[in-house]
Protein backbone atom coordinates (compact mmCIF):
# COMPACT_ATOMS: atom_id res chain seq x y z
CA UNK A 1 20.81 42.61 -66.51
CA UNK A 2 20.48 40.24 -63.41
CA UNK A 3 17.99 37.58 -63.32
CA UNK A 4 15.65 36.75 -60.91
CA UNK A 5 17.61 34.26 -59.20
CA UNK A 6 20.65 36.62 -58.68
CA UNK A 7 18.30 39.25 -56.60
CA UNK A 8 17.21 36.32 -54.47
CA UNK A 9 18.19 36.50 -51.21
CA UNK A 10 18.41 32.86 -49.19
CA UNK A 11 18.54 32.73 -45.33
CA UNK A 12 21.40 31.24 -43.44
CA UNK A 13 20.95 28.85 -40.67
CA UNK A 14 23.05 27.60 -37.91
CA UNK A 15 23.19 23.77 -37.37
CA UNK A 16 19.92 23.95 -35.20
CA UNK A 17 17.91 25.61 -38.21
CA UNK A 18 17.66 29.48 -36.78
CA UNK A 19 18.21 32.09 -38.87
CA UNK A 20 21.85 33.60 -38.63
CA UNK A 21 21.45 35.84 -41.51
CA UNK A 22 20.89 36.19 -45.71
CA UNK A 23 22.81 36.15 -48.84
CA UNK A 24 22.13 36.22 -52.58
CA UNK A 25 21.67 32.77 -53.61
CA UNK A 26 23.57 33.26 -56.67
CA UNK A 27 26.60 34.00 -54.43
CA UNK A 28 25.95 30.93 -51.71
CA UNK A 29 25.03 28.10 -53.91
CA UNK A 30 29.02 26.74 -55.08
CA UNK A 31 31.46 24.51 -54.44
CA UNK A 32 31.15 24.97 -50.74
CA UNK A 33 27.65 26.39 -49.60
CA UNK A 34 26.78 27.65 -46.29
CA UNK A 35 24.23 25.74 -44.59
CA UNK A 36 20.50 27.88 -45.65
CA UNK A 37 17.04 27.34 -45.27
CA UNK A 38 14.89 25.80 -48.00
CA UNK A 39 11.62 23.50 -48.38
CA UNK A 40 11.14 20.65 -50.37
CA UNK A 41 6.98 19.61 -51.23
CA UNK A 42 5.46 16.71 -52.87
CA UNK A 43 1.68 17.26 -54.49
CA UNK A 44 -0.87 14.13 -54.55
CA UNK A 45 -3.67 14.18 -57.02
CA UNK A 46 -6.77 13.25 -56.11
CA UNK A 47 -6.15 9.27 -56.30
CA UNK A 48 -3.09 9.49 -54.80
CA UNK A 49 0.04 9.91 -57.27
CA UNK A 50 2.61 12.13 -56.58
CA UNK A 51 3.44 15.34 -59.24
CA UNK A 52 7.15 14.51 -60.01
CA UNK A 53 9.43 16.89 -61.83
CA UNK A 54 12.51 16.60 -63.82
CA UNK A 55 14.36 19.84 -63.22
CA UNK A 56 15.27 22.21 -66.13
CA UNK A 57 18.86 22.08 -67.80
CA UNK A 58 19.13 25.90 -67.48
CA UNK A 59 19.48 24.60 -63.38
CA UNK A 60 22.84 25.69 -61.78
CA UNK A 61 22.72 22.82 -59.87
CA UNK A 62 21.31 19.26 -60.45
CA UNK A 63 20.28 19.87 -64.19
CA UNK A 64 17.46 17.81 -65.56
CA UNK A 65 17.52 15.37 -62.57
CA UNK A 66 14.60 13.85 -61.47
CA UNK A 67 13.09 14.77 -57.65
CA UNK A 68 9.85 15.44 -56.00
CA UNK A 69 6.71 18.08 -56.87
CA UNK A 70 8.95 21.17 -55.76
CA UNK A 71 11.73 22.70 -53.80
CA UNK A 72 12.99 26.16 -53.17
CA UNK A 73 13.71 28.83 -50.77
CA UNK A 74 11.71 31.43 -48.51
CA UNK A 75 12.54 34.91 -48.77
CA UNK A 76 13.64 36.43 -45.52
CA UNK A 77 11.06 36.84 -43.23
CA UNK A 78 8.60 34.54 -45.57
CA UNK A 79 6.00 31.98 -43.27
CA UNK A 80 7.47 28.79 -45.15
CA UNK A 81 3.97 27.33 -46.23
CA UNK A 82 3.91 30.97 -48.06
CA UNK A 83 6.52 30.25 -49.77
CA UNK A 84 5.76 26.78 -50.49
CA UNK A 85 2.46 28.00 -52.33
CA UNK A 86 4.28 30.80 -54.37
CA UNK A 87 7.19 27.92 -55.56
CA UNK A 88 4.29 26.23 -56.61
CA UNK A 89 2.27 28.49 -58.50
CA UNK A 90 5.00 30.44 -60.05
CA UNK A 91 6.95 26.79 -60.94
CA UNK A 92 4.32 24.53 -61.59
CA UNK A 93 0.94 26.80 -62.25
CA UNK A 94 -0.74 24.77 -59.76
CA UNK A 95 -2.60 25.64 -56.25
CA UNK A 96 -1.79 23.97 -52.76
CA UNK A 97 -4.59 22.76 -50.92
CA UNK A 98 -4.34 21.13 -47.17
CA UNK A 99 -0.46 22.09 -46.62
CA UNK A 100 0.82 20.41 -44.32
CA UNK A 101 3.93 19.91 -42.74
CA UNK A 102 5.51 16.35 -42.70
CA UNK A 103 8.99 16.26 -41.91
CA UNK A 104 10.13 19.35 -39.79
CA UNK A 105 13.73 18.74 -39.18
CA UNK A 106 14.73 17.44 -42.28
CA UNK A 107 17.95 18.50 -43.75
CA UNK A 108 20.96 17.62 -45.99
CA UNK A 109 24.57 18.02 -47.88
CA UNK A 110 25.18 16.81 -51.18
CA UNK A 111 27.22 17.99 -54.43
CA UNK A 112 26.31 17.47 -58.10
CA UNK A 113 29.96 16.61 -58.60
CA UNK A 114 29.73 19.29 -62.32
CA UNK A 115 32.66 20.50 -63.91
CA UNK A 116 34.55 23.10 -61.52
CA UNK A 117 33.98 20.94 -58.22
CA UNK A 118 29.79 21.30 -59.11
CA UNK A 119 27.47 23.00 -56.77
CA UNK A 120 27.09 21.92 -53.62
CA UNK A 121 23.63 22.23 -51.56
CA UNK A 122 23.81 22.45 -48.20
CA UNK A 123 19.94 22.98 -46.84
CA UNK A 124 17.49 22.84 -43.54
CA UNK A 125 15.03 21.63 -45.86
CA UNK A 126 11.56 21.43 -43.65
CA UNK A 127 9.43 18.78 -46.14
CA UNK A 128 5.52 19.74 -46.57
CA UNK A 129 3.09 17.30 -48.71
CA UNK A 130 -0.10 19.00 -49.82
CA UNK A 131 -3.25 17.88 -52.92
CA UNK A 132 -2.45 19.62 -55.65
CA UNK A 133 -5.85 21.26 -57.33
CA UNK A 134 -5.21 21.36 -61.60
CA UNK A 135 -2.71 20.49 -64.24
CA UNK A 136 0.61 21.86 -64.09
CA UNK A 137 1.74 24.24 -66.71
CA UNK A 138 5.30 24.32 -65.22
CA UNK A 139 7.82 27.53 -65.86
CA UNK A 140 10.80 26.08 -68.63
CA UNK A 141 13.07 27.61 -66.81
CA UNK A 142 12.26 25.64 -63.39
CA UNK A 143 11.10 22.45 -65.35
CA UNK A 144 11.96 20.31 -68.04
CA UNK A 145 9.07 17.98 -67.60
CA UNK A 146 6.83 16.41 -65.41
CA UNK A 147 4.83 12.92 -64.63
CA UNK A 148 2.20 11.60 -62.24
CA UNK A 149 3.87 8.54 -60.67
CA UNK A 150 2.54 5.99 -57.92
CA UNK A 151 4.06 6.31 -54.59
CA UNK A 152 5.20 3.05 -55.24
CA UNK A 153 6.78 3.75 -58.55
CA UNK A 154 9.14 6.96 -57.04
CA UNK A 155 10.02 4.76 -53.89
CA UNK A 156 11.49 2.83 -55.47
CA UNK A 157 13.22 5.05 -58.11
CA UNK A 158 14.44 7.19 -54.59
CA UNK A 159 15.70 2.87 -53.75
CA UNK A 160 17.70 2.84 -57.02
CA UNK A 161 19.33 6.30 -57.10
CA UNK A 162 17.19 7.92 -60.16
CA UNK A 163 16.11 11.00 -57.96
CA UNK A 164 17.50 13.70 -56.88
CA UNK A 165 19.98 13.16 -53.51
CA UNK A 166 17.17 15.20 -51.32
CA UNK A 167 14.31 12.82 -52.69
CA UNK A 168 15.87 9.88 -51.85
CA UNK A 169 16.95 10.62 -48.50
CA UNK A 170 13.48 12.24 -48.19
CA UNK A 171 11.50 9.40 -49.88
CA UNK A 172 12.19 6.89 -46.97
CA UNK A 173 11.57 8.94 -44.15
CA UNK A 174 8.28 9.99 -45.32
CA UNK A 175 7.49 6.19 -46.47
CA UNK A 176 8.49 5.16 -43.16
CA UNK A 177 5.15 7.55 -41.93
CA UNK A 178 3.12 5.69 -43.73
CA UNK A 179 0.60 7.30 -46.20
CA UNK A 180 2.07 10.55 -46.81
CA UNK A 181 -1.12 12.54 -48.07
CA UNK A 182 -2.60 11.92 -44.35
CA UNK A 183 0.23 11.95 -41.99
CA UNK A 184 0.26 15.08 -39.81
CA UNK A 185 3.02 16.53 -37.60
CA UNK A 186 2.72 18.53 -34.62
């Protein structure tokens, strides 16, 4: 029986982040991976930590690393906040509120060096920040564990390489925007 995961479909992207086409993800996500869009999200509380997730060990790639709130991919044809909201709720049992879109353009290349040659990801990776409204009951299979850290605290854990490879090329840029949680793009 396939899994979820095998009937997902991702969708490709050329270097400028349009859609060229789809593929399964269990059949893109290798030693070499086409370039595909996904979408990375990190949830504030109401005083201002950030939701950060150690990923499960069932993972394909990047097994029970450390990284931001949540990160997946839209389904063909999917509005990415859509799918940023259904990540969240299915992933983390928790609801979205005020969205919003923080680093458009963002994307990145980067292997988790596992046995085989690892998996490589190779994403358009749009960023979103949002306030995330309860406690997260996360999904095993997505998440290991999870922790309510100052922005302080995973800036500087993105500084000393404890993160995942997007978070800490991420965790910069949006630290260079100042406070995330109010920071708007166009």
């Amino acid at each position: 029986m396939r899994s979820e995961t095998d009937r997902e479909q991702v969708v490709l992207v050329d270097d400028a982040g349009n859609p060229v086409g789809v593929a399964d993800k269990a059949t893109v996500h290798g030693v070499t991976t086409p370039r595909h869009l996904a979408f990375s999200c990190y949830g504030f509380d109401a005083v201002g930590r950030v939701l950060v997730t150690r990923r499960s060990g069932a993972k394909r790639a990047f097994p029970l690393v450390w990284t931001g709130t949540c990160c997946g991919h839209p389904a063909p044809g999917e509005d990415l906040a859509d799918a940023v909201r259904r990540r969240l709720r299915t992933e983390l049992g928790v609801r979205a509120t005020d969205l919003r879109l923080a680093l458009p353009d963002f994307g990145y290349r980067a292997s988790d060096g596992g046995p085989d040659g690892g998996i490589e990801e190779h994403e358009f990776c749009p960023v979103f920040v949002c306030t995330i409204d309860g406690e997260p009951s996360p999904a095993p299979d997505e998440v290991a564990t999870w922790e309510w850290w100052t922005w302080d605290r995973f800036l500087d854990a993105a500084a000393a390489g404890e993160l995942s490879p997007w978070a800490r090329l991420q965790a910069p840029l949006l630290a260079g925007m100042g406070d995330p949680r109010t920071r708007r793009t166009g």
